[in-house]
Protein backbone atom coordinates (compact mmCIF):
# COMPACT_ATOMS: atom_id res chain seq x y z
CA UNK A 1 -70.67 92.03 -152.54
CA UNK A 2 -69.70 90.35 -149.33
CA UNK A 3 -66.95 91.24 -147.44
CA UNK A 4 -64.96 89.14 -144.63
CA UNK A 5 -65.18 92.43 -142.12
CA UNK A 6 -69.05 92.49 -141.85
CA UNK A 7 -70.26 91.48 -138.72
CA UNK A 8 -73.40 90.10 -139.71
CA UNK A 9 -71.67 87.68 -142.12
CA UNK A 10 -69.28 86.57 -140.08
CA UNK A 11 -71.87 85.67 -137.62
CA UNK A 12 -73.80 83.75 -140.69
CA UNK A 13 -70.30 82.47 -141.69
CA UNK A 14 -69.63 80.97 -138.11
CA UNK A 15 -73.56 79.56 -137.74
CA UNK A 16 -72.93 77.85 -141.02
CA UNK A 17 -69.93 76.31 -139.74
CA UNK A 18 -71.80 74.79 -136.87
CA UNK A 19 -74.30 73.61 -138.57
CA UNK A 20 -71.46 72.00 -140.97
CA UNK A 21 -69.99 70.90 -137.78
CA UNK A 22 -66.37 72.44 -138.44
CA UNK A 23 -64.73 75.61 -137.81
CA UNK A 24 -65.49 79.10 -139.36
CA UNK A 25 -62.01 78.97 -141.25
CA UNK A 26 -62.62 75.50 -143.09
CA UNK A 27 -65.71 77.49 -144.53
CA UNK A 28 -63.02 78.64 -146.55
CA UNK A 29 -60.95 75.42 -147.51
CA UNK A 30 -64.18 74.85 -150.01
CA UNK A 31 -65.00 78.58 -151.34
CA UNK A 32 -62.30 81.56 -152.18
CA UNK A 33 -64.34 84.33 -150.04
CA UNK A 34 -67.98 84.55 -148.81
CA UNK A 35 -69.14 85.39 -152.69
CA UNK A 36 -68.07 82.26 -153.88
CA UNK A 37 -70.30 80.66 -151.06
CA UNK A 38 -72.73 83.01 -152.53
CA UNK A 39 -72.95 81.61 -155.63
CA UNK A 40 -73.05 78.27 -154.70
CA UNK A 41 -76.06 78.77 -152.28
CA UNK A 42 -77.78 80.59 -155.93
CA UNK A 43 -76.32 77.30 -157.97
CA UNK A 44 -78.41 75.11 -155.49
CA UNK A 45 -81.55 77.75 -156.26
CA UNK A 46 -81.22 77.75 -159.85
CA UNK A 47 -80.98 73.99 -160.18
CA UNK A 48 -84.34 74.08 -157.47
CA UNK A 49 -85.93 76.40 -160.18
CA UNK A 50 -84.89 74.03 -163.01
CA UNK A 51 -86.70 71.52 -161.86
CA UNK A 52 -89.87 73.54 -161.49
CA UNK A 53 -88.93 74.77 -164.90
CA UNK A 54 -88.54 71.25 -166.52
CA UNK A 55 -91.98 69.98 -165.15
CA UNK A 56 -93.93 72.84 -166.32
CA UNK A 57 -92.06 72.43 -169.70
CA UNK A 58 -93.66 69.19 -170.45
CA UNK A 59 -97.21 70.52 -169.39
CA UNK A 60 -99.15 70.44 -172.64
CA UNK A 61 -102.47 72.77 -172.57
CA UNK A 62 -103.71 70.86 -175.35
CA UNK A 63 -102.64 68.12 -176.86
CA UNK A 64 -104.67 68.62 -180.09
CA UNK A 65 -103.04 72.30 -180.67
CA UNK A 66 -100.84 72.73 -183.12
CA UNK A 67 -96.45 72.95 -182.21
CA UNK A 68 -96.93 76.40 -182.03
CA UNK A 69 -99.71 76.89 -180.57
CA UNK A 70 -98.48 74.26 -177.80
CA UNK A 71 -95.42 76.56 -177.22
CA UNK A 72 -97.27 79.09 -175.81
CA UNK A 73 -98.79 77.41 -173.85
CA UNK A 74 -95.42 76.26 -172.38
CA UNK A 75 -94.17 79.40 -171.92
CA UNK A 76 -97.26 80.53 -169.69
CA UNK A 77 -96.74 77.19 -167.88
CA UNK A 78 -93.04 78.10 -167.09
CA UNK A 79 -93.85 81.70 -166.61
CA UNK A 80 -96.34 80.62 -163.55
CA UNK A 81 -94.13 78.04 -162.65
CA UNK A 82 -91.39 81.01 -162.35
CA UNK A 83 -93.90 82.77 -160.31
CA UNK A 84 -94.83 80.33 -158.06
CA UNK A 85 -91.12 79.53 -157.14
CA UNK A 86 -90.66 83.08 -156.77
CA UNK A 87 -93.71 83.25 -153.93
CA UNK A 88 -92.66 80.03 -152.73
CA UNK A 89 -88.68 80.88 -152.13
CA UNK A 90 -89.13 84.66 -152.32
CA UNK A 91 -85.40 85.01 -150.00
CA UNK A 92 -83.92 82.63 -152.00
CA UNK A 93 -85.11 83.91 -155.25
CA UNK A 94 -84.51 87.65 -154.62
CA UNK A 95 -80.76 86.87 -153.30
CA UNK A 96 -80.58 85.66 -156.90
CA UNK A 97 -80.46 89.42 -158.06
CA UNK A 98 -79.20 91.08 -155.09
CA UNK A 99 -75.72 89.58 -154.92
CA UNK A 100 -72.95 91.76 -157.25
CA UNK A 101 -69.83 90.40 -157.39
CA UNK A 102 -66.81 92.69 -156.31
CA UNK A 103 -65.32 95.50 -158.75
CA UNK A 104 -63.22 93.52 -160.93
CA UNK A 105 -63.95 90.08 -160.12
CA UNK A 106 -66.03 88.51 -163.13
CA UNK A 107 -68.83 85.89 -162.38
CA UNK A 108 -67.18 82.63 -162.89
CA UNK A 109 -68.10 80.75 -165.72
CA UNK A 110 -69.67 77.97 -164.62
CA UNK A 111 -72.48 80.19 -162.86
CA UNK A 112 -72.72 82.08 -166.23
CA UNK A 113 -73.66 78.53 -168.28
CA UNK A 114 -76.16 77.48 -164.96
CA UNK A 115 -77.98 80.77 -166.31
CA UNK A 116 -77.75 80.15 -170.09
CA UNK A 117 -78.94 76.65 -169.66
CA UNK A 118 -82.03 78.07 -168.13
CA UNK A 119 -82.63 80.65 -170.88
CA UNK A 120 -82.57 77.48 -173.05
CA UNK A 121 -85.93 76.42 -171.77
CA UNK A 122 -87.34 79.66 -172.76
CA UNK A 123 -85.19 79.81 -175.75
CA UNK A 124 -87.48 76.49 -176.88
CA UNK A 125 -90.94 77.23 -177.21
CA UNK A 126 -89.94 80.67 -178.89
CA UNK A 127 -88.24 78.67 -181.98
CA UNK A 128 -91.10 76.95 -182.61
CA UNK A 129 -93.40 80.01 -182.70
CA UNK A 130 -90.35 81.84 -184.89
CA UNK A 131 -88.71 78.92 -186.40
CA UNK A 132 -86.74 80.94 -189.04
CA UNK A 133 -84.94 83.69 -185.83
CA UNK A 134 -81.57 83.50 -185.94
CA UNK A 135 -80.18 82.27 -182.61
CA UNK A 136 -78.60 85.31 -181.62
CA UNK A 137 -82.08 86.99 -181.89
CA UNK A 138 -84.00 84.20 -180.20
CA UNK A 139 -81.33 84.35 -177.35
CA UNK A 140 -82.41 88.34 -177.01
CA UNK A 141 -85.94 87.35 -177.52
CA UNK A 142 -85.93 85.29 -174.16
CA UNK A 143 -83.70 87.31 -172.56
CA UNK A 144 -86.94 90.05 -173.04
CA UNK A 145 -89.78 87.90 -172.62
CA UNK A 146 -87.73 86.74 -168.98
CA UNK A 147 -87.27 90.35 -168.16
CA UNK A 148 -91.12 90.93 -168.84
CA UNK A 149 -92.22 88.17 -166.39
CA UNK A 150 -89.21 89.29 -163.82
CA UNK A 151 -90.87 92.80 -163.83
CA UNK A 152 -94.14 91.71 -163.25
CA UNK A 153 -93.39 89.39 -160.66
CA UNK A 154 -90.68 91.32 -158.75
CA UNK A 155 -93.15 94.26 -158.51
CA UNK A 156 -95.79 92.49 -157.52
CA UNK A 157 -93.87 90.29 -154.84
CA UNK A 158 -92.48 93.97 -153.35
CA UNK A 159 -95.50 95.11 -153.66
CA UNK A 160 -93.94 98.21 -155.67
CA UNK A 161 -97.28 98.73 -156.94
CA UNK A 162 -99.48 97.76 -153.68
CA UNK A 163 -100.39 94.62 -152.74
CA UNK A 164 -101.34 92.53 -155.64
CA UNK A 165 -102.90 88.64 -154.74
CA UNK A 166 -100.97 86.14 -156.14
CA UNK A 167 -103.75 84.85 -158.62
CA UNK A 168 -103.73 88.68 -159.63
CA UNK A 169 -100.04 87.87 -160.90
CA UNK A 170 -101.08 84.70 -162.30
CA UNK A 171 -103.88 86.55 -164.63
CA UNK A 172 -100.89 89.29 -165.42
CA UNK A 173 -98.13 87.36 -166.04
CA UNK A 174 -100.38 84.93 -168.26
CA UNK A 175 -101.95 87.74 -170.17
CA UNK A 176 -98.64 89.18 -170.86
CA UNK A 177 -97.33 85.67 -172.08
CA UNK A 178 -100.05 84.95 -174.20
CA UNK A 179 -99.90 88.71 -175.69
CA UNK A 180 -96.85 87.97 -176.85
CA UNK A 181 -96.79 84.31 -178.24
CA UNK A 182 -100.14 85.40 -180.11
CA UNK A 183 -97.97 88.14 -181.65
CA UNK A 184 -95.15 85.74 -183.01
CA UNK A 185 -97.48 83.35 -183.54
CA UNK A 186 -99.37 86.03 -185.81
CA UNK A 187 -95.67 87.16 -187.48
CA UNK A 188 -95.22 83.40 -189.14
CA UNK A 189 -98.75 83.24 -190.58
C-alpha cells in the first residue's frame, strides 16, 4: 500500500511529474491516490505480458500431434514465455505481487477482469486436455498450474533456493508442465 506521506514516493510522484511535464498535484487529476497509479503502471505490465502470452499461444510444437497433445505443448510455450518475461522485466513483474491495496479498499474491477482474461489463456489448452471439466474446476485448475510455474520461477529469480541459471528454470518449469499435461492427458484416455 502506498501512502501520500512517504518520502520516497513523493519523490517518485514529483520525478514522474517532470517527466509528464506537469506538476506533482495534476498526478492526481488522472488517479484517486498513488495505488491507483499503481495499478495502472501493473495494467500496462499485464497487457506487456499478454502479448508475450498470445505469441507463445499460437506456437505449435508439432503440427502433426494430436489437439491434446498440441495443448501441452502450449502451455510449456506460455509457461517459458512467462518465465522469460519474468527475467526480462523482473521489477516490473515482481511489483505485480508486491503491491496490496489498502485495508478496505477492494481491487477495482477492471484490474480484476485484466487478470481473468489472462487466466483464459491458460484456461484454453487445459479444456482440450479435460474437455468434459466443468468451468469452475478448469478455472481452479489454471489458477494451480499458474501458481506451480509462479513458484518455480519466483524462487528461482530470488534465488530462494541459490542461484539457479535461467535454462535451469527452463528444464524445471518445462518438466513440471509436461508432468502435468501428461497426467490429464492420461485421465481422458
Amino acid at each position: 500500500m502506498f501512502q501520500r506521506s512517504d518520502r520516497g514516493l513523493c519523490h517518485f510522484v514529483r520525478r514522474l511529474a517532470t517527466k509528464a511535464g506537469c506538476a506533482g498535484g495534476a498526478i492526481y487529476n488522472v488517479v484517486d491516490d498513488l495505488d491507483d497509479l499503481a495499478l495502472a503502471v501493473h495494467a500496462r505490465t499485464l497487457a506487456a505480458l499478454e502479448k508475450e502470452l498470445t505469441a507463445a499461444a499460437g506456437v505449435e510444437p508439432d503440427k502433426a500431434a494430436a489437439g491434446a497433445e498440441r495443448a501441452g505443448g502450449r502451455l510449456i510455450h506460455m509457461a517459458i514465455a512467462y518465465l522469460d518475461f519474468a527475467a526480462a522485466n523482473t521489477i516490473r513483474w515482481r511489483a505485480l505481487f508486491e503491491h496490496r491495496q489498502p485495508e478496505g479498499k477492494p481491487m477495482p474491477d477492471w484490474y480484476l477482469w485484466e487478470q481473468i482474461r489472462l487466466f483464459g489463456y491458460i484456461e484454453q489448452p487445459l479444456r482440450d486436455l479435460q474437455p468434459g471439466m466443468p468451468p469452475e474446476q478448469l478455472a481452479m485448475l489454471a489458477r494451480s498450474l499458474f501458481s506451480a510455474v509462479h513458484g518455480i520461477i519466483t524462487l528461482g529469480l530470488e534465488k530462494k533456493l541459490g542461484v539457479i541459471p535461467l535454462d535451469t528454470l527452463r528444464m524445471q518449469t518445462t518438466l513440471v508442465v509436461s508432468a502435468i499435461g501428461m497426467g490429464l492427458l492420461a485421465g481422458t484416455q
